[in-house]
Protein backbone atom coordinates (compact mmCIF):
# COMPACT_ATOMS: atom_id res chain seq x y z
CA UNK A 1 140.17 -126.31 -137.71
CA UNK A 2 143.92 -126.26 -138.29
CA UNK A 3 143.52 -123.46 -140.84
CA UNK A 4 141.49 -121.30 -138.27
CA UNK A 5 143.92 -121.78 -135.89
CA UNK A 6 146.41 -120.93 -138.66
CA UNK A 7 144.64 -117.40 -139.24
CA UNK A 8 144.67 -116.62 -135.75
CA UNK A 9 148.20 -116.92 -135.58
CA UNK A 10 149.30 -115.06 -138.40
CA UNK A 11 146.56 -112.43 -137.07
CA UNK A 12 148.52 -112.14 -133.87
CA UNK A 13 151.65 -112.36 -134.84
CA UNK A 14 150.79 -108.82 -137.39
CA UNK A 15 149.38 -107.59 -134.28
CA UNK A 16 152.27 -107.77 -132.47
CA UNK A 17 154.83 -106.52 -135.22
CA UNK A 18 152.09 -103.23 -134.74
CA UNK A 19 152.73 -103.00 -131.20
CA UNK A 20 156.41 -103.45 -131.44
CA UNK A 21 156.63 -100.54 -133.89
CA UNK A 22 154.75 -98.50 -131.24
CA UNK A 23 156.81 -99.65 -128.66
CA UNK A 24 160.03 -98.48 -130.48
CA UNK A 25 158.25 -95.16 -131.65
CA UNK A 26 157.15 -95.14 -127.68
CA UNK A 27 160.93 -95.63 -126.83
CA UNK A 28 162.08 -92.88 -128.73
CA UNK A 29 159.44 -90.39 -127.68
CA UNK A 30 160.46 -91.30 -123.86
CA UNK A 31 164.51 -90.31 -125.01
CA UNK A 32 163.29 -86.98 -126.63
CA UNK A 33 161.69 -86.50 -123.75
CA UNK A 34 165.10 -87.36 -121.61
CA UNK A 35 167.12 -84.73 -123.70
CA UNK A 36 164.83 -82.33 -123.26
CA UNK A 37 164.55 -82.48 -119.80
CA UNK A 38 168.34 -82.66 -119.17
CA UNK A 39 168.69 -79.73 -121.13
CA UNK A 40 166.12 -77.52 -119.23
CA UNK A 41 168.26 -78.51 -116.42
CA UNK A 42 171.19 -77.42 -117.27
CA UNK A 43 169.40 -74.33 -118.46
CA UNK A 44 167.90 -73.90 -115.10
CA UNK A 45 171.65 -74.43 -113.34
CA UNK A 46 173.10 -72.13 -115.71
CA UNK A 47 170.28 -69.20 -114.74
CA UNK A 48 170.85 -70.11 -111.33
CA UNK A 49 174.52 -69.57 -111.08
CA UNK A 50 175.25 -66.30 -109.28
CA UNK A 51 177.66 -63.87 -111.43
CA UNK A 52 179.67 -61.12 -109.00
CA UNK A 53 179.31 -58.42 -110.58
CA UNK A 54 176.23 -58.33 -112.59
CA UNK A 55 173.95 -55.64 -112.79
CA UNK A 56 170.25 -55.01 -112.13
CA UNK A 57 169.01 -55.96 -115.43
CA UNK A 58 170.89 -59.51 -115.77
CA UNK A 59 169.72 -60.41 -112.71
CA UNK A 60 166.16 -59.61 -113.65
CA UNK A 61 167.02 -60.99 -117.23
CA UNK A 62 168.02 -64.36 -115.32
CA UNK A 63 165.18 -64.24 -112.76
CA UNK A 64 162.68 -63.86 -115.95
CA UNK A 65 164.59 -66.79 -117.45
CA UNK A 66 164.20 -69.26 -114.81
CA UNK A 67 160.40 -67.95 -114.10
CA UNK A 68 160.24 -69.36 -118.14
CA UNK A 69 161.81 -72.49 -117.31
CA UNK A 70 160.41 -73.83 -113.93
CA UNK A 71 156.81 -74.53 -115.78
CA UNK A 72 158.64 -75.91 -118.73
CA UNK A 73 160.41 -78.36 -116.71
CA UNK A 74 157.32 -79.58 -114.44
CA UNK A 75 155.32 -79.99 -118.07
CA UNK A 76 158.34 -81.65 -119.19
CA UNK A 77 158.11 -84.34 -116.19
CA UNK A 78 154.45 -84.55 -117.23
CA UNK A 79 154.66 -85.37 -120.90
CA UNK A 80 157.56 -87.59 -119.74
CA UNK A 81 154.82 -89.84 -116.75
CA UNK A 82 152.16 -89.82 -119.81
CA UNK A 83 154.68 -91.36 -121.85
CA UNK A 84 156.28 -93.93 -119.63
CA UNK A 85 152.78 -95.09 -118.65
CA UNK A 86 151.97 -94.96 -122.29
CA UNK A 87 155.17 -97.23 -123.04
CA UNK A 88 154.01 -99.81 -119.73
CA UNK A 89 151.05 -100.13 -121.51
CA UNK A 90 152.26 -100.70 -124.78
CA UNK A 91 154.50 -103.23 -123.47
CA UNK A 92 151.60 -105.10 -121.58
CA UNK A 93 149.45 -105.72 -124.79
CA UNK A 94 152.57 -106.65 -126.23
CA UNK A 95 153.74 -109.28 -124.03
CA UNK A 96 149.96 -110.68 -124.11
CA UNK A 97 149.88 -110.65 -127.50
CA UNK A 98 153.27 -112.93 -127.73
CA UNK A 99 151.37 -115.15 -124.95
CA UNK A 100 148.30 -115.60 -127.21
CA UNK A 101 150.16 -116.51 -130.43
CA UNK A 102 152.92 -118.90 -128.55
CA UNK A 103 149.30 -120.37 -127.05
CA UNK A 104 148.12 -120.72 -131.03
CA UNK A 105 151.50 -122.17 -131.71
CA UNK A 106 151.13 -124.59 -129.42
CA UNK A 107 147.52 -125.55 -130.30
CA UNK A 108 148.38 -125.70 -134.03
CA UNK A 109 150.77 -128.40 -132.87
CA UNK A 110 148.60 -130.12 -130.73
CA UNK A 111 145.94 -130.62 -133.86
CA UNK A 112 148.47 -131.03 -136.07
CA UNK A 113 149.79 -134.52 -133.89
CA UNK A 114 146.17 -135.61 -132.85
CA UNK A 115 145.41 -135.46 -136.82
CA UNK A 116 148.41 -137.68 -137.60
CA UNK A 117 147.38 -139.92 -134.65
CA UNK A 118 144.60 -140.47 -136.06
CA UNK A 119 145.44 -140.87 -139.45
CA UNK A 120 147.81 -144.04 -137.82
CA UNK A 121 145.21 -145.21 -136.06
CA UNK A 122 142.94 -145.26 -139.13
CA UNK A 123 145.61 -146.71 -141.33
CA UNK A 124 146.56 -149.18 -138.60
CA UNK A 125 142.52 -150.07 -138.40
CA UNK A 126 143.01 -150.65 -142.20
CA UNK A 127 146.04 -152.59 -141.79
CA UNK A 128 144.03 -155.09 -139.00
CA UNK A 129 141.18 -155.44 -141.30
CA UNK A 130 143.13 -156.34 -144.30
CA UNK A 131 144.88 -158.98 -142.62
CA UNK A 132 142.44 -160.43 -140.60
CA UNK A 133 140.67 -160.93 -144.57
CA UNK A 134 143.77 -162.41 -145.59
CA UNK A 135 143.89 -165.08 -142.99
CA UNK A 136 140.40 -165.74 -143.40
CA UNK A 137 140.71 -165.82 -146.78
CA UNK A 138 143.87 -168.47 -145.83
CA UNK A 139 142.09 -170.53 -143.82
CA UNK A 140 139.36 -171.08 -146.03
CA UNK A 141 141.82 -172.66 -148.80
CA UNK A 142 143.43 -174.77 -146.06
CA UNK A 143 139.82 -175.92 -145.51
């Protein structure tokens, strides 16, 4: 039974090591994700900025610009909800996964103590036995 218990373990505890390596590939996606978008912003205050001066065509120029940019941005924050609800997830299995296996860990223990209580108990029995033959033993000599 110990052995079983044994397996299960080692089964969760791979389990987890494949959830933390999504979790860290999950992590990085979500900081991509973070650059990008801080750089569309900037892009999008830069095309915003009003230049005296300019003529008809950089206006339209920056006007197509920011048309180009808007729908990035709002995909951007998209991709970036998927990913932090994909993460959340990720993190949930993971955090069951470490409360199964420190429940196996515990278990494992539990058998492990029960198996040496009962090997005392057996060995005590044993123990009894072997000296309630020796003083019957003794008092039939004395007899």
């Amino acid at each position: 039974m110990v052995r079983k218990i044994q397996l299960l373990r080692e089964k969760q505890e791979q389990q987890m090591a494949q959830l933390g390596q999504q979790k860290q590939r999950s992590q990085l996606r979500l900081a991509q994700l973070e650059r990008r978008r801080l750089g569309l912003e900037q892009a999008l205050e830069a095309s915003g900025e009003a230049q005296v001066g300019g003529n008809v065509l950089s206006w339209q120029n920056r006007s197509h610009y920011r048309g180009q940019l808007i729908p990035a941005t709002q995909k951007l924050a998209l991709e970036q909800g998927l990913a932090e609800q994909e993460q959340g997830r990720i993190s949930r299995l993971w955090q069951h996964a470490l409360a199964r296996r420190q429940g196996l860990v515990w278990l494992e223990e539990q058998r492990r103590q029960q198996g040496q209580a009962r090997q005392n108990r057996t060995e005590q029995h044993q123990q009894d036995e072997a000296g309630g033959r020796m003083a019957a033993s003794a008092r039939g000599f004395r007899r």
